[in-house]
PDB file of N, CA and C in Angstrom:
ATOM      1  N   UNK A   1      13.720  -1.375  -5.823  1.00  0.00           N
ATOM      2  CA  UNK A   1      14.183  -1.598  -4.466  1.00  0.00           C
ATOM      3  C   UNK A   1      15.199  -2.728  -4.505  1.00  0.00           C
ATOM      4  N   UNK A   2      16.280  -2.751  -4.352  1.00  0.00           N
ATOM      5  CA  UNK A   2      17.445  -3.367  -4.581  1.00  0.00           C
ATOM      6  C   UNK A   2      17.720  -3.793  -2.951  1.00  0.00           C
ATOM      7  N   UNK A   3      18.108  -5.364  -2.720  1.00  0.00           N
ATOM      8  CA  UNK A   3      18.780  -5.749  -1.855  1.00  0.00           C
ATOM      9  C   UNK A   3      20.222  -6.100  -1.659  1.00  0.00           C
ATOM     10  N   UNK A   4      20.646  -5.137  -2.482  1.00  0.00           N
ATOM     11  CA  UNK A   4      22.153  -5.609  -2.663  1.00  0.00           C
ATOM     12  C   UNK A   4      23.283  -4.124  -2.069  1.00  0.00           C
ATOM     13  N   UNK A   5      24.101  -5.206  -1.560  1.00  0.00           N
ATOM     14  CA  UNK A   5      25.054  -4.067  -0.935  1.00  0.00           C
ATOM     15  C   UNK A   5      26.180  -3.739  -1.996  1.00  0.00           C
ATOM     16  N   UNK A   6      27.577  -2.397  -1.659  1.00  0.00           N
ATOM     17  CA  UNK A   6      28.649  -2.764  -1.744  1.00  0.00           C
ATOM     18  C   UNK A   6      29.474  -4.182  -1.441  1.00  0.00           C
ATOM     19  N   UNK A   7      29.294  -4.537   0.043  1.00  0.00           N
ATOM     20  CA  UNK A   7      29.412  -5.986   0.359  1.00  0.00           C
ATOM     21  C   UNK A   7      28.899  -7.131   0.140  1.00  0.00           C
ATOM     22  N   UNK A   8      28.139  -7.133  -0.599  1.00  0.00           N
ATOM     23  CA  UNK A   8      27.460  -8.108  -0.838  1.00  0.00           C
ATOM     24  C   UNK A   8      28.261  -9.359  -1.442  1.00  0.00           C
ATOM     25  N   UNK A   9      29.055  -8.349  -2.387  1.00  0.00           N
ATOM     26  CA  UNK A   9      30.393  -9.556  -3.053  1.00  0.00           C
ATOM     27  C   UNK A   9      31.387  -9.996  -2.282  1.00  0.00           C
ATOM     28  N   UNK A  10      31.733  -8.912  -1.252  1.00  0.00           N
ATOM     29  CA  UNK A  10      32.787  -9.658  -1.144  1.00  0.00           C
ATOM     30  C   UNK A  10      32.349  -9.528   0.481  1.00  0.00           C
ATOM     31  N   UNK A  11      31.522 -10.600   0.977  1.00  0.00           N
ATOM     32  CA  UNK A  11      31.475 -10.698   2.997  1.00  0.00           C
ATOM     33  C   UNK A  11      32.656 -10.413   3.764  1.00  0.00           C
ATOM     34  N   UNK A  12      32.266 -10.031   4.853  1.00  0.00           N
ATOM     35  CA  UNK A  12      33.511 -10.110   5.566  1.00  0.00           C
ATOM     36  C   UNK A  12      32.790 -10.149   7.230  1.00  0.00           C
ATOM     37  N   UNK A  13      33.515 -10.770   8.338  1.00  0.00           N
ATOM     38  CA  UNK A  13      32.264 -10.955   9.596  1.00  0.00           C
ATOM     39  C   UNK A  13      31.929 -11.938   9.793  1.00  0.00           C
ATOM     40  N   UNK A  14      31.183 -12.315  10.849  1.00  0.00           N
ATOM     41  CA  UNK A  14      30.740 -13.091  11.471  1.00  0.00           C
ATOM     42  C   UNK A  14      29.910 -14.380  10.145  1.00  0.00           C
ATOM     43  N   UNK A  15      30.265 -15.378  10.687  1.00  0.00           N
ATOM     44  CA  UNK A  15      29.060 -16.564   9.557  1.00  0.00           C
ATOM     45  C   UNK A  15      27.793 -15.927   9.621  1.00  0.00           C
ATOM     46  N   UNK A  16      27.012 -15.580  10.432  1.00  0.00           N
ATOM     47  CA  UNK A  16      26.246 -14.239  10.369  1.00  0.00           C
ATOM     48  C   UNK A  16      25.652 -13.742   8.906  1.00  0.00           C
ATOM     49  N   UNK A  17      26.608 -12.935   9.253  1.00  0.00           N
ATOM     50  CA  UNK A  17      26.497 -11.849   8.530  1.00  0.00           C
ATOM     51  C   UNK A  17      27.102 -12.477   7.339  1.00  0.00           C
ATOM     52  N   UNK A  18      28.141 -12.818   6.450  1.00  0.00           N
ATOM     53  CA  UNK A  18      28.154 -13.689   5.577  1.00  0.00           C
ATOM     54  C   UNK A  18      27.167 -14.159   5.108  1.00  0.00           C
ATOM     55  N   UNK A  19      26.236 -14.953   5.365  1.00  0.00           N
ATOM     56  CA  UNK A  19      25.065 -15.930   5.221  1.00  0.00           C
ATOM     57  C   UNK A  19      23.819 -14.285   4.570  1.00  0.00           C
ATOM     58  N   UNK A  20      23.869 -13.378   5.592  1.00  0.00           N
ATOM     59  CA  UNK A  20      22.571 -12.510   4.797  1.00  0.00           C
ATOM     60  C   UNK A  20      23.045 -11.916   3.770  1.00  0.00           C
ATOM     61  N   UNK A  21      24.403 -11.534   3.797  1.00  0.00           N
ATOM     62  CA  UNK A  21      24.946 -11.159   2.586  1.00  0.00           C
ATOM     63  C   UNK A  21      24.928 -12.204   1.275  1.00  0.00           C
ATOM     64  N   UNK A  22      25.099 -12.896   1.395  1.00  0.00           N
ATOM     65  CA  UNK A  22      24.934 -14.263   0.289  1.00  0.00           C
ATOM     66  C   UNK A  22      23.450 -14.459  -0.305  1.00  0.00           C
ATOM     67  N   UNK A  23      22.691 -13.992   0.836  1.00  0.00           N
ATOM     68  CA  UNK A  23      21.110 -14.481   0.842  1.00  0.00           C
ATOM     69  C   UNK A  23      20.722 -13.200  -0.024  1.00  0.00           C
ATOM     70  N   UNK A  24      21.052 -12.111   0.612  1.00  0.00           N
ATOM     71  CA  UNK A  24      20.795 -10.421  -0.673  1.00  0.00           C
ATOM     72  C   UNK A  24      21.029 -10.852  -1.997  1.00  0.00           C
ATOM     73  N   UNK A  25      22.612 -11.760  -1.957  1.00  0.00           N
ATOM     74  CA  UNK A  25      23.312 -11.389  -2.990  1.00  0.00           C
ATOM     75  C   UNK A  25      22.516 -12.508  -4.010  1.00  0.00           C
ATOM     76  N   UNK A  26      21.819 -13.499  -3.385  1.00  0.00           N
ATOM     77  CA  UNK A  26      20.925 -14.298  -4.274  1.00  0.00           C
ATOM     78  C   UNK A  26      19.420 -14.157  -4.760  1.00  0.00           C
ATOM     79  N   UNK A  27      18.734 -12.853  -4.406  1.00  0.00           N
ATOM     80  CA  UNK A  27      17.874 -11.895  -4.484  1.00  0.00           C
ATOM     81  C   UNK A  27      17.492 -10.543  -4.645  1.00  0.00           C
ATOM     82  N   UNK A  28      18.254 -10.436  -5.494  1.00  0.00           N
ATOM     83  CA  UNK A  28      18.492  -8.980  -6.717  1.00  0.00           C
ATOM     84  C   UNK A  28      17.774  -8.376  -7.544  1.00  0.00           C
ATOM     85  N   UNK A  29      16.984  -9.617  -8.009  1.00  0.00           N
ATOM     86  CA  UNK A  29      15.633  -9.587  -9.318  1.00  0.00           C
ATOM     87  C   UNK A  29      14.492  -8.573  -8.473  1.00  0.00           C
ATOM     88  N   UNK A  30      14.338  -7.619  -8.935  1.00  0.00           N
ATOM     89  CA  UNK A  30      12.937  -7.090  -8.413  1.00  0.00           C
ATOM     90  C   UNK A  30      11.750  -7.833  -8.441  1.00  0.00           C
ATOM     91  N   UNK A  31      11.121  -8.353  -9.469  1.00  0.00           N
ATOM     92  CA  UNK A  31      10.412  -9.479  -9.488  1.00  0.00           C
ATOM     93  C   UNK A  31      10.263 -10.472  -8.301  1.00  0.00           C
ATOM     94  N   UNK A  32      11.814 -11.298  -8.203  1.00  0.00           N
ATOM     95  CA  UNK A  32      11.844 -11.893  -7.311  1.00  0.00           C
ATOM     96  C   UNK A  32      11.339 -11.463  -5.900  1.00  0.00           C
ATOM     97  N   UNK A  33      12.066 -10.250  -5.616  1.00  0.00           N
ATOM     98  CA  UNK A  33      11.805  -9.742  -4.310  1.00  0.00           C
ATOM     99  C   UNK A  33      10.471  -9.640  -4.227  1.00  0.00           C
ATOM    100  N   UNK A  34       9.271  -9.297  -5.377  1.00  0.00           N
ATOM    101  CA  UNK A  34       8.248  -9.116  -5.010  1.00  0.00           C
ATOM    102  C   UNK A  34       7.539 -10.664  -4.638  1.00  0.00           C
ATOM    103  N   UNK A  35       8.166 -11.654  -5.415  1.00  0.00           N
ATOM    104  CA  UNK A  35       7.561 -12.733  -5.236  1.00  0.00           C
ATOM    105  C   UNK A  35       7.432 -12.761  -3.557  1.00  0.00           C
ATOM    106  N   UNK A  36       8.997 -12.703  -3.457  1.00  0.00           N
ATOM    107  CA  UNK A  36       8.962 -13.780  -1.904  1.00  0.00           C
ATOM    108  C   UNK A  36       8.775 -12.483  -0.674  1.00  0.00           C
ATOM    109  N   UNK A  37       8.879 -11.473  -1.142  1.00  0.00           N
ATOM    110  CA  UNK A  37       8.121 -10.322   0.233  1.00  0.00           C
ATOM    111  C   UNK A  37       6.998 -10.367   0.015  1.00  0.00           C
ATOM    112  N   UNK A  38       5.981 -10.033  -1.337  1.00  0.00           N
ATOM    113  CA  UNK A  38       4.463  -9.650  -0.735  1.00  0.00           C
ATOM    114  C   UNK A  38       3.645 -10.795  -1.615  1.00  0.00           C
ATOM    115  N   UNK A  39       4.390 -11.757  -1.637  1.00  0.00           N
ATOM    116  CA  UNK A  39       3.598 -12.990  -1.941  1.00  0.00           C
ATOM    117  C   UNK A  39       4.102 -14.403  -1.153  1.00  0.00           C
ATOM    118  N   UNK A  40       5.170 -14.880  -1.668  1.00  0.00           N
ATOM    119  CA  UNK A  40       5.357 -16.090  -0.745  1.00  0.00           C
ATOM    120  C   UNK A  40       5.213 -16.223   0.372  1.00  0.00           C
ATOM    121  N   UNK A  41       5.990 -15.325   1.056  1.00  0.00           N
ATOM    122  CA  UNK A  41       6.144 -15.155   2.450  1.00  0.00           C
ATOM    123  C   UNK A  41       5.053 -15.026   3.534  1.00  0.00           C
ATOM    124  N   UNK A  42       4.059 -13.974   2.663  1.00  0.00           N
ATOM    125  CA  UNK A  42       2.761 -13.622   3.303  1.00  0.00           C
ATOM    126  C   UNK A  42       2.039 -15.304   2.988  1.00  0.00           C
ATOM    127  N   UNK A  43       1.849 -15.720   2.052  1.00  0.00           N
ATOM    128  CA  UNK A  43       1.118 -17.043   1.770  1.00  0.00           C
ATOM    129  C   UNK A  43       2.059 -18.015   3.237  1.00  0.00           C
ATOM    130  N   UNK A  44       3.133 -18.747   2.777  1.00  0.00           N
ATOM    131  CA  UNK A  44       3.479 -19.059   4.077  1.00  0.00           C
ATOM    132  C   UNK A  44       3.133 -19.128   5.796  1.00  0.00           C
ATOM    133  N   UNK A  45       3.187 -17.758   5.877  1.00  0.00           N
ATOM    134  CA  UNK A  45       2.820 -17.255   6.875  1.00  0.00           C
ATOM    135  C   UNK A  45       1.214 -17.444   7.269  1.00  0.00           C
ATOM    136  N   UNK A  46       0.883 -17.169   6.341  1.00  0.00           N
ATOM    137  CA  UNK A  46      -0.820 -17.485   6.473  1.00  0.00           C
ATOM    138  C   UNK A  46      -1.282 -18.998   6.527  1.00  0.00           C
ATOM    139  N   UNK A  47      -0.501 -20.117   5.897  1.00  0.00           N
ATOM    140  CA  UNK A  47      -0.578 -21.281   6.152  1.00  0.00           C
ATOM    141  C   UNK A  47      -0.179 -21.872   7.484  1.00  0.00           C
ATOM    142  N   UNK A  48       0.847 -21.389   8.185  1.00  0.00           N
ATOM    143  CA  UNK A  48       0.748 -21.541   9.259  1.00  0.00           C
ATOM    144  C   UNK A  48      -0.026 -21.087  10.266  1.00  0.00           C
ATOM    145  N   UNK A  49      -0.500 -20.170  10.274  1.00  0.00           N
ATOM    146  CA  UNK A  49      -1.613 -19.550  11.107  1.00  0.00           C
ATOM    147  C   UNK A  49      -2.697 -20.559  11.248  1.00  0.00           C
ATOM    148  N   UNK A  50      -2.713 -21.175   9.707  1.00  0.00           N
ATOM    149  CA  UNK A  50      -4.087 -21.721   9.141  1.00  0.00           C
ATOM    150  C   UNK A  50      -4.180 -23.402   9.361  1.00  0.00           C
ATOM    151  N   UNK A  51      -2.902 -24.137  10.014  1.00  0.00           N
ATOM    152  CA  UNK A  51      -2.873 -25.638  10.528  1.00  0.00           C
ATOM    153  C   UNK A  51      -3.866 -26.053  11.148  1.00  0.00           C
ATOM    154  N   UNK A  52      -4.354 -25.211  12.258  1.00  0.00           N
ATOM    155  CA  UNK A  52      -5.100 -26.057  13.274  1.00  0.00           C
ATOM    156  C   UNK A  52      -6.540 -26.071  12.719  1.00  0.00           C
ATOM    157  N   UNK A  53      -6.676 -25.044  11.680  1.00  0.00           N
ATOM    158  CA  UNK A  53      -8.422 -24.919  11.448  1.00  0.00           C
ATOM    159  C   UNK A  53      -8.221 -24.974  10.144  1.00  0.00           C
ATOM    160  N   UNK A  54      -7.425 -25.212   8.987  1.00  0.00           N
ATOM    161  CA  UNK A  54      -7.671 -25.816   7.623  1.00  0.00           C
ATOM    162  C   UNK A  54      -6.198 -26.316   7.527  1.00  0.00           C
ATOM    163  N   UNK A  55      -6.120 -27.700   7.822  1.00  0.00           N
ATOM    164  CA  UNK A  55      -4.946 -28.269   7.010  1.00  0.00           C
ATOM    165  C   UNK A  55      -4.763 -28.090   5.986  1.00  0.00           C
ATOM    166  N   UNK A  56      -5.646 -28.732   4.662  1.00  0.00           N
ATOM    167  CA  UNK A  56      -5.306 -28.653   3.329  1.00  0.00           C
ATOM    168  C   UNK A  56      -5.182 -27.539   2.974  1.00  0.00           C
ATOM    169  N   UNK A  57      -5.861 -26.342   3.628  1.00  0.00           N
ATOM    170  CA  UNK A  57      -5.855 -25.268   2.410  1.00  0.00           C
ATOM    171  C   UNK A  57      -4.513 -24.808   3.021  1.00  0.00           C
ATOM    172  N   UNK A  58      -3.797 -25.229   4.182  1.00  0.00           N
ATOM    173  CA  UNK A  58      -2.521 -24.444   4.787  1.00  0.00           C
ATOM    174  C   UNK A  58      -1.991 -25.126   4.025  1.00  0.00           C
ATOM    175  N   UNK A  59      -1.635 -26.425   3.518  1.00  0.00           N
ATOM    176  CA  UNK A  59      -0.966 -27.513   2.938  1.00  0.00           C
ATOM    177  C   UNK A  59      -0.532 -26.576   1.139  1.00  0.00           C
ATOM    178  N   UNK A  60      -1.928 -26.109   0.837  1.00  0.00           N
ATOM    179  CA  UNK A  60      -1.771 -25.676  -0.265  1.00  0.00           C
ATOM    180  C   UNK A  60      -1.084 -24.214  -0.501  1.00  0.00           C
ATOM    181  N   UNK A  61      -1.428 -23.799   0.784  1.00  0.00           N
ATOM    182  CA  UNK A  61      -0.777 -22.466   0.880  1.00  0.00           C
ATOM    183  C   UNK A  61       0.245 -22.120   0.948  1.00  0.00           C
ATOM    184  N   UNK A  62       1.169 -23.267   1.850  1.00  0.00           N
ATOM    185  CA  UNK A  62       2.461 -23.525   2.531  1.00  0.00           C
ATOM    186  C   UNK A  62       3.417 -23.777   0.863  1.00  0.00           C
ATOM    187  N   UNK A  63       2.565 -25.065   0.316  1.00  0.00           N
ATOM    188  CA  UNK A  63       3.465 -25.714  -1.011  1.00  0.00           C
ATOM    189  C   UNK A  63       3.399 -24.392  -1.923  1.00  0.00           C
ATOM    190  N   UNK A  64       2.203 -24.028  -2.051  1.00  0.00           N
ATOM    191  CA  UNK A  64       2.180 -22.251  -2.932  1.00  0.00           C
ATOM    192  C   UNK A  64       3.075 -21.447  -3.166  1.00  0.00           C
ATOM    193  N   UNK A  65       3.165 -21.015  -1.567  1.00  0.00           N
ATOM    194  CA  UNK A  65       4.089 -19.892  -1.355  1.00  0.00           C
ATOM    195  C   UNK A  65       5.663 -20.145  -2.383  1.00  0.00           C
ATOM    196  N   UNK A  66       6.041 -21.412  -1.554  1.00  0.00           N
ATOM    197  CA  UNK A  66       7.054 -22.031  -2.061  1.00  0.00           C
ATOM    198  C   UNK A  66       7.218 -22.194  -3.641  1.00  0.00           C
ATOM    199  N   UNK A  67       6.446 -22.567  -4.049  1.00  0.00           N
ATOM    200  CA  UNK A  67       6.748 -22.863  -5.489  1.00  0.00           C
ATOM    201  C   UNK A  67       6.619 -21.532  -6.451  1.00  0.00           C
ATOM    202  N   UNK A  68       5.998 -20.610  -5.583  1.00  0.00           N
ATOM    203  CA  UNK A  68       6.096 -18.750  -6.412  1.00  0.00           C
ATOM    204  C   UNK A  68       7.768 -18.658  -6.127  1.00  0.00           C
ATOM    205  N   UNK A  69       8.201 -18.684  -4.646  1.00  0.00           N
ATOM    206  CA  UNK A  69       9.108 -18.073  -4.674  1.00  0.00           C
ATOM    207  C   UNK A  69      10.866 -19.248  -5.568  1.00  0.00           C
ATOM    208  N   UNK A  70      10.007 -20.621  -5.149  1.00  0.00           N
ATOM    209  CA  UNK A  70      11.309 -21.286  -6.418  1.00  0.00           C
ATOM    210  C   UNK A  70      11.285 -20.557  -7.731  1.00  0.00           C
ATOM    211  N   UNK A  71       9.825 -20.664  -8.248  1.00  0.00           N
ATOM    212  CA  UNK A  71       9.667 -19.676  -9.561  1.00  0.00           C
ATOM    213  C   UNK A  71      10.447 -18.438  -9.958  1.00  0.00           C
ATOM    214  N   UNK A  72      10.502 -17.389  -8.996  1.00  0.00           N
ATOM    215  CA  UNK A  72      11.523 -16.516  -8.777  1.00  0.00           C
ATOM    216  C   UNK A  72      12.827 -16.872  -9.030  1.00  0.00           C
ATOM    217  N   UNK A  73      13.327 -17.757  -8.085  1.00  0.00           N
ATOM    218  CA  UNK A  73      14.686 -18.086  -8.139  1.00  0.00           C
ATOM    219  C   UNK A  73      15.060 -18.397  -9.580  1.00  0.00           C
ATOM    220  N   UNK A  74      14.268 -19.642 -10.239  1.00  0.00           N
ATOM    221  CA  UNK A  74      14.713 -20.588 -11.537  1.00  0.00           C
ATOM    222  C   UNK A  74      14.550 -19.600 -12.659  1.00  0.00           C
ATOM    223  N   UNK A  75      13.435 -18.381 -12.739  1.00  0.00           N
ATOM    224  CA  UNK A  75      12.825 -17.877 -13.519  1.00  0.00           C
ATOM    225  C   UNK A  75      13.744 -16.547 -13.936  1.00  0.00           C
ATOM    226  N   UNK A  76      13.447 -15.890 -12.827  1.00  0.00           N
ATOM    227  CA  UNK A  76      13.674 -14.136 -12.987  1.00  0.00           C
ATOM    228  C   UNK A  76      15.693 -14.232 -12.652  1.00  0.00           C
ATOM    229  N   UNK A  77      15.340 -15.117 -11.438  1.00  0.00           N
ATOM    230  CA  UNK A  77      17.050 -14.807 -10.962  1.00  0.00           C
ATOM    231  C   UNK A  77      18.339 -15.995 -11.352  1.00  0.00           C
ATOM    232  N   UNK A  78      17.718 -16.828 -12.407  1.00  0.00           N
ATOM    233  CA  UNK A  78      18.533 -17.941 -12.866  1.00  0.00           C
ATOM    234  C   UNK A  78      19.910 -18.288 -12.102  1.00  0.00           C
ATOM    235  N   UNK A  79      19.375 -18.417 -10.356  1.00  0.00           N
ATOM    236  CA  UNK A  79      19.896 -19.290  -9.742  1.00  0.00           C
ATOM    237  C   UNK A  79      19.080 -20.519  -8.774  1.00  0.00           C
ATOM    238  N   UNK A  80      19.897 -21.089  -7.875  1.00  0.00           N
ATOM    239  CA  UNK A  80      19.293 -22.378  -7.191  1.00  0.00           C
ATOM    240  C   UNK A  80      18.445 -21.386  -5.522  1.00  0.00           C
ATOM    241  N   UNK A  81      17.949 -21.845  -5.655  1.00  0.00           N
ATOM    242  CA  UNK A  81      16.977 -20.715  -4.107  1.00  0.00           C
ATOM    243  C   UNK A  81      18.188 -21.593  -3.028  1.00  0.00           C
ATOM    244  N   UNK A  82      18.558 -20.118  -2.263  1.00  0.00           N
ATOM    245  CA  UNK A  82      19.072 -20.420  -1.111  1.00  0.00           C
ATOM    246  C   UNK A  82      19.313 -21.486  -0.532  1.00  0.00           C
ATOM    247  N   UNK A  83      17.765 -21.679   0.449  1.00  0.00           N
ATOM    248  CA  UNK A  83      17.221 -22.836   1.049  1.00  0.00           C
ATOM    249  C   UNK A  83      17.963 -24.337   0.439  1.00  0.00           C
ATOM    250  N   UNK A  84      18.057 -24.498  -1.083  1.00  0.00           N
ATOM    251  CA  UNK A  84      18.518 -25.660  -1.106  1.00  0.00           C
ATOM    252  C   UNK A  84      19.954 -25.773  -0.827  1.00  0.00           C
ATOM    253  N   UNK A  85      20.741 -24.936  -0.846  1.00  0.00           N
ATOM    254  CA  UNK A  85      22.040 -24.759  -0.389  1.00  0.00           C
ATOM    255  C   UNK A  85      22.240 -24.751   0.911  1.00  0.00           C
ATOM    256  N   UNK A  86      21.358 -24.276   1.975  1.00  0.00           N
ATOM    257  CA  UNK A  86      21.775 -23.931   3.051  1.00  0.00           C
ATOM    258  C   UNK A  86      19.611 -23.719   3.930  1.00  0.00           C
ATOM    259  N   UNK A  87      19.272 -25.165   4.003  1.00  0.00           N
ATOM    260  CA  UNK A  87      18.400 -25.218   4.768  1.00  0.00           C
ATOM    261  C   UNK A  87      17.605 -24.230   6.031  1.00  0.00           C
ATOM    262  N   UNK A  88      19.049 -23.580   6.907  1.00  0.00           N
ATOM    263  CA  UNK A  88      18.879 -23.197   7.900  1.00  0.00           C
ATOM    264  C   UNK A  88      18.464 -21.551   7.742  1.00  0.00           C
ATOM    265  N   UNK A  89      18.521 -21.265   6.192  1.00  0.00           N
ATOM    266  CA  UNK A  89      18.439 -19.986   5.758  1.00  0.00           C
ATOM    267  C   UNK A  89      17.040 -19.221   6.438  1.00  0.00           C
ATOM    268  N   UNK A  90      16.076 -19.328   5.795  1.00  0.00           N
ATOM    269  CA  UNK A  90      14.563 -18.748   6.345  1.00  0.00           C
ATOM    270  C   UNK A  90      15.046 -18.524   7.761  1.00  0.00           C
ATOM    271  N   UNK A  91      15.653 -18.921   8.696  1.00  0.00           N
ATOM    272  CA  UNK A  91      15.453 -18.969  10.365  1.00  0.00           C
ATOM    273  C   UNK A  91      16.252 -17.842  10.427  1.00  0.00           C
ATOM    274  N   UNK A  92      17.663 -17.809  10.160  1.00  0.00           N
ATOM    275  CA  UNK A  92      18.645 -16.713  10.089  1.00  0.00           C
ATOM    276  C   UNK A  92      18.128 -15.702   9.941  1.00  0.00           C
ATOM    277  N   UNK A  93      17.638 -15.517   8.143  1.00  0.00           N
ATOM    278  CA  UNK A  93      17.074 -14.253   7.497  1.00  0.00           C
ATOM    279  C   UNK A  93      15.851 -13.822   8.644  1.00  0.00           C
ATOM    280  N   UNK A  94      15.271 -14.460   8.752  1.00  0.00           N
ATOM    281  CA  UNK A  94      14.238 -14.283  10.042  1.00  0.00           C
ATOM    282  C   UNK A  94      14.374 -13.419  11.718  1.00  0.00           C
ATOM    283  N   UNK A  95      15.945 -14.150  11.551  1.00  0.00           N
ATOM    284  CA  UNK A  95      16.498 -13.208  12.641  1.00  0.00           C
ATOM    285  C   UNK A  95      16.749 -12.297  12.354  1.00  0.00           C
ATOM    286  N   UNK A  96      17.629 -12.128  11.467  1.00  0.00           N
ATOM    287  CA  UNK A  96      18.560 -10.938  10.833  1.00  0.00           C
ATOM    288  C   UNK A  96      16.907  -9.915  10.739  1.00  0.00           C
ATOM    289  N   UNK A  97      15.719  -9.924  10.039  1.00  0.00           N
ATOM    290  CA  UNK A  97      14.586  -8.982  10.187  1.00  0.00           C
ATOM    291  C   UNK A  97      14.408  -8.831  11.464  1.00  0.00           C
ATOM    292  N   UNK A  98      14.331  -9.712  12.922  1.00  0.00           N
ATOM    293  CA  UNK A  98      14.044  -9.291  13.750  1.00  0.00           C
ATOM    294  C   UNK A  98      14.996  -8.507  14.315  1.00  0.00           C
ATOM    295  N   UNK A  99      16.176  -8.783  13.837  1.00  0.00           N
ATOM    296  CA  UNK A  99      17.079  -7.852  14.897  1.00  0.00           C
ATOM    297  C   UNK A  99      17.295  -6.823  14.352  1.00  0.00           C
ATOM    298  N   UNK A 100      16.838  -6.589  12.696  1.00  0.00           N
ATOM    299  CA  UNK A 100      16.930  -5.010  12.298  1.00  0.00           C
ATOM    300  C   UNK A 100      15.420  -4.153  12.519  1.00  0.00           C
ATOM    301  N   UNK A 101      14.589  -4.942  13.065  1.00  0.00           N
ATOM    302  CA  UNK A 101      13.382  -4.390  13.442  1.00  0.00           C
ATOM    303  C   UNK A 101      13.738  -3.619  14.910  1.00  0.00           C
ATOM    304  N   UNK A 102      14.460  -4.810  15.394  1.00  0.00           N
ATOM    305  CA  UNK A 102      14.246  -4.264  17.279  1.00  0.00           C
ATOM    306  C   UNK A 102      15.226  -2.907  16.880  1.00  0.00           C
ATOM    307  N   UNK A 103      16.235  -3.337  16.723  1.00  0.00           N
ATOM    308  CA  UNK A 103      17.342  -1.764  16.411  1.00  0.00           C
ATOM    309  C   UNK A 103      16.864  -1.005  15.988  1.00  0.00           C
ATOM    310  N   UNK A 104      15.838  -0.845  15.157  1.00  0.00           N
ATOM    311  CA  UNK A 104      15.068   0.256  14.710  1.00  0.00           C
ATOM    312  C   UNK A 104      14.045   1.189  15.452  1.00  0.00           C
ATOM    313  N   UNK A 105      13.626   0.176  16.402  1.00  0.00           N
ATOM    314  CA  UNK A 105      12.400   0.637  16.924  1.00  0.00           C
ATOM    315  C   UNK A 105      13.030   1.151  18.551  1.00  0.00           C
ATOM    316  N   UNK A 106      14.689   0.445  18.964  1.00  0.00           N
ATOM    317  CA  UNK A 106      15.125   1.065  20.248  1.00  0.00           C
ATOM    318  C   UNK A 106      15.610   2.425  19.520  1.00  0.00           C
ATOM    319  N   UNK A 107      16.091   2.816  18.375  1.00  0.00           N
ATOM    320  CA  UNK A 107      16.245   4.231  17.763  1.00  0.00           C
ATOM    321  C   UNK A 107      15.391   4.993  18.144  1.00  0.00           C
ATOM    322  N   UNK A 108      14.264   4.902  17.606  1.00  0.00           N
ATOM    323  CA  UNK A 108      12.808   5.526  17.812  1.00  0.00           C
ATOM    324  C   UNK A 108      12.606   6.136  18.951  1.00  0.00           C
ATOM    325  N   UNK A 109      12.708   4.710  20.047  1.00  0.00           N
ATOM    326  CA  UNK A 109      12.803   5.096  21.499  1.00  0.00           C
ATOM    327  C   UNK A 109      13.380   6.230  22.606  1.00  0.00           C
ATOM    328  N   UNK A 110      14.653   5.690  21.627  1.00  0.00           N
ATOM    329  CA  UNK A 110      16.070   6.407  22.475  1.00  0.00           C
ATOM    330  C   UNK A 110      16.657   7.024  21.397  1.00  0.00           C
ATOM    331  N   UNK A 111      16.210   8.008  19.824  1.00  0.00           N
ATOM    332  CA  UNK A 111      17.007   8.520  19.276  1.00  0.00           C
ATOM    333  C   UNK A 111      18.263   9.214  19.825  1.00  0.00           C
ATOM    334  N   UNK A 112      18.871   9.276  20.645  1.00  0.00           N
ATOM    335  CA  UNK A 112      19.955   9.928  21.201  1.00  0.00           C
ATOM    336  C   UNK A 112      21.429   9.154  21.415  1.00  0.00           C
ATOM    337  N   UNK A 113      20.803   7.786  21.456  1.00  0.00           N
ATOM    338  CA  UNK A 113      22.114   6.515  22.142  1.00  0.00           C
ATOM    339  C   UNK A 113      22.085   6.279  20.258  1.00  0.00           C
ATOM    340  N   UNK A 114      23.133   5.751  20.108  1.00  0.00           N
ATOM    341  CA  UNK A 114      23.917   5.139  18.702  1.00  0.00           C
ATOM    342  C   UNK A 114      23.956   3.954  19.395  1.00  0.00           C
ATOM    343  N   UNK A 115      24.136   3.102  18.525  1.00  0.00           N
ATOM    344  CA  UNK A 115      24.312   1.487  18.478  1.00  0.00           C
ATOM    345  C   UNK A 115      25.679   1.321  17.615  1.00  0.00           C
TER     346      UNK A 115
END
């Protein structure tokens, strides 16, 4: 399962769109992808859930996640993870899933209208 476009090399568009293209183009490694889709991310995610009724183990979960998916980066994809380049990344990419979720699911709705 490959996250990489034709465009991926060369962006073109909105800072946007630039930014997820850059973010694909720094997550190529299959490996990787598995790290940070069905491991980091889910760990993450579960640490936050997990603040108000286990700090430490969210603490451990939170630093976890993170250090699988640096692992990825330094390891499989012998580059620098996103995030340290560009902080604001996770929030973007975050959008960019929600807004290819909603478009997906007004398809569903309204298969008839194009976007």
């Amino acid at each position: 399962m490959s996250m990489t476009s034709p465009t991926a090399t060369a962006p073109a568009g909105s800072k946007f769109e630039r930014l997820v293209a850059k973010y694909r183009h720094d997550h190529t490694h299959p490996v990787n992808h598995v790290l940070h889709v069905f491991v980091g991310w889910p760990m993450v995610g579960a640490a936050l859930l997990l603040v108000p009724f286990r700090p430490f183990w969210s603490l451990g979960l939170f630093l976890g996640g993170y250090a699988l998916m640096f692992t990825g980066h330094f390891v499989f994809e012998k580059n620098v993870p996103t995030i340290l380049k560009h902080p604001s990344t996770p929030f973007v990419i975050a959008w960019a899933v929600i807004r290819g979720l909603a478009v997906g699911a007004a398809r569903l709705v309204a298969p008839g209208r194009s976007r």
